[in-house]
C-alpha atoms as a PDB file:
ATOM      1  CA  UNK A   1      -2.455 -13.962  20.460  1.00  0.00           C
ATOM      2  CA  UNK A   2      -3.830 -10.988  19.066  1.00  0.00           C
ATOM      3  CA  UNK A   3      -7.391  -9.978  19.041  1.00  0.00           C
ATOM      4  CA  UNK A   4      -9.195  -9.080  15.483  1.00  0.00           C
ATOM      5  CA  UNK A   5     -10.960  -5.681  15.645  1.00  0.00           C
ATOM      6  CA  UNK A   6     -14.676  -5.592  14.666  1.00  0.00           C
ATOM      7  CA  UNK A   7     -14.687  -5.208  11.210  1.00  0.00           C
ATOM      8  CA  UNK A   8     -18.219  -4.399  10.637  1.00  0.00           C
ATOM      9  CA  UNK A   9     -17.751  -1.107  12.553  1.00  0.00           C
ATOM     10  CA  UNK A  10     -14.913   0.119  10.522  1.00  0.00           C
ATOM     11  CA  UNK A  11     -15.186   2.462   7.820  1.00  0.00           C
ATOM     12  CA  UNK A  12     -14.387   1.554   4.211  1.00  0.00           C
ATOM     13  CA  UNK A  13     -11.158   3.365   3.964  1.00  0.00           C
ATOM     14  CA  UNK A  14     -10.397   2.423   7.977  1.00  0.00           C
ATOM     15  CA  UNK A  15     -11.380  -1.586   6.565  1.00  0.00           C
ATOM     16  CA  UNK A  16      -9.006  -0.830   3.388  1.00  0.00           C
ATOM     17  CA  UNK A  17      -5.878   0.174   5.598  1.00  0.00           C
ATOM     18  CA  UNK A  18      -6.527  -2.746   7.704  1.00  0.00           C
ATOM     19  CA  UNK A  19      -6.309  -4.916   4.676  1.00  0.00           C
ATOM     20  CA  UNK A  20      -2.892  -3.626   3.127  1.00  0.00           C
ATOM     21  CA  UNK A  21      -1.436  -3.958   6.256  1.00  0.00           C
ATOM     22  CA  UNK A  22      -3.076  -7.619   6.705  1.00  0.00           C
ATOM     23  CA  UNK A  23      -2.896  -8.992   3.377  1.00  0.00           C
ATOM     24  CA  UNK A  24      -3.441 -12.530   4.605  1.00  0.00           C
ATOM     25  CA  UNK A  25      -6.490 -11.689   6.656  1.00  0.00           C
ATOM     26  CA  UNK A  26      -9.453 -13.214   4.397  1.00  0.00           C
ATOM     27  CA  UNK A  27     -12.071 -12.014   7.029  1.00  0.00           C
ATOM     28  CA  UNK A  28     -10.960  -8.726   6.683  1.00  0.00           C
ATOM     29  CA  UNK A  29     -11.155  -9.026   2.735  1.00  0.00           C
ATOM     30  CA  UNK A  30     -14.575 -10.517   2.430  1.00  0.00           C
ATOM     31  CA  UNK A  31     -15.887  -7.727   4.838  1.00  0.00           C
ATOM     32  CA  UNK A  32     -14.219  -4.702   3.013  1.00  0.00           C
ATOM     33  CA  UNK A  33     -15.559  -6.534  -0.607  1.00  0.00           C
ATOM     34  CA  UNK A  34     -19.331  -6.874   1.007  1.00  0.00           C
ATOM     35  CA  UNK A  35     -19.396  -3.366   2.045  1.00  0.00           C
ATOM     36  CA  UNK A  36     -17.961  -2.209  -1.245  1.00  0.00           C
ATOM     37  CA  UNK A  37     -20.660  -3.854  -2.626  1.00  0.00           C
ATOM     38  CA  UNK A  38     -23.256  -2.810  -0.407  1.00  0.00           C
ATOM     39  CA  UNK A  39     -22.431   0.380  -0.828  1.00  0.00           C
ATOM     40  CA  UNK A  40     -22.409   0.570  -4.400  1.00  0.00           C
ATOM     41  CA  UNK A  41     -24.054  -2.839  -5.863  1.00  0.00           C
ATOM     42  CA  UNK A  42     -24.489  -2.096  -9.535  1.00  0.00           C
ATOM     43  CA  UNK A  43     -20.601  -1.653 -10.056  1.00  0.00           C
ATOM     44  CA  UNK A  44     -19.537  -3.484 -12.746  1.00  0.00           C
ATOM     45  CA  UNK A  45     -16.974  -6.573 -11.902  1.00  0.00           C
ATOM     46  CA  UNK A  46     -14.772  -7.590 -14.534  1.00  0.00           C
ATOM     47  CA  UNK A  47     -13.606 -10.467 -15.173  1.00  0.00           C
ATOM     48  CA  UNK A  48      -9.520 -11.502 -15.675  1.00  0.00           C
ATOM     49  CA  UNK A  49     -10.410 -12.216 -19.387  1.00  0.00           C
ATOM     50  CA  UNK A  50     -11.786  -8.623 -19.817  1.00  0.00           C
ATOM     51  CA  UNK A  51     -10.382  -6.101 -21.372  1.00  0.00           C
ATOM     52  CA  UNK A  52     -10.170  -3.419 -17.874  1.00  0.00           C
ATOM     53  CA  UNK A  53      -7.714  -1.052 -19.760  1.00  0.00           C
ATOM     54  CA  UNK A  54      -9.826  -0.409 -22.357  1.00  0.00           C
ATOM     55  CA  UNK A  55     -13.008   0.055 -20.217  1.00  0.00           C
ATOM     56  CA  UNK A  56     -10.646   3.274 -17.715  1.00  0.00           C
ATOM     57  CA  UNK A  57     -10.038   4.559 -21.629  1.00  0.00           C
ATOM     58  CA  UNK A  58     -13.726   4.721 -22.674  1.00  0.00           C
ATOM     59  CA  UNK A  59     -14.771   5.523 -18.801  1.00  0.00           C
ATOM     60  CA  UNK A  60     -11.954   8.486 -18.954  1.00  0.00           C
ATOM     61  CA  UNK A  61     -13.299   9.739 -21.992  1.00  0.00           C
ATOM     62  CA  UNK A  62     -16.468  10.230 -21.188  1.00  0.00           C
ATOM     63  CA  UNK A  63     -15.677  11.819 -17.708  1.00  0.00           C
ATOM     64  CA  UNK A  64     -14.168  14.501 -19.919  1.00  0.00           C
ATOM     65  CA  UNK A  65     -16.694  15.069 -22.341  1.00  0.00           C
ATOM     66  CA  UNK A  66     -18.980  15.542 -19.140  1.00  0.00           C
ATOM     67  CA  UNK A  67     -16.631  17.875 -17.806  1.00  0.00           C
ATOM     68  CA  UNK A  68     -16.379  20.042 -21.348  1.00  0.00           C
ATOM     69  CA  UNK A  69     -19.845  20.096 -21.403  1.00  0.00           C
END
């Protein structure tokens, strides 16, 4: 039996290895997606009926305008 470390004290990207190493560990999962959120909670979630390629198209596009300007 092998003992869970504390997720709450990890880091995002220490929570994010965790997880790709331990895809079936929902605990893990929930905690990386609720500090995700915390730390950023007016990112936009999209939806599986949502058009996500065109959104990284219009997002990249106005990254570079920002950058040429």
């Amino acid at each position: 039996m092998s003992i869970k470390p504390d997720f709450t004290t990890m880091t995002t990207l220490e929570l994010r290895a965790y997880i790709l190493a331990h895809r079936d560990d929902d605990d893990a999962l929930q905690t990386y997606l609720d500090k995700r959120h915390s730390e950023n909670p007016n990112a936009r979630v999209y939806q599986p009926e949502d058009n996500v390629a065109g959104a990284i198209a219009e997002y990249l596009k106005g990254k570079k305008q920002q950058e040429a300007s």
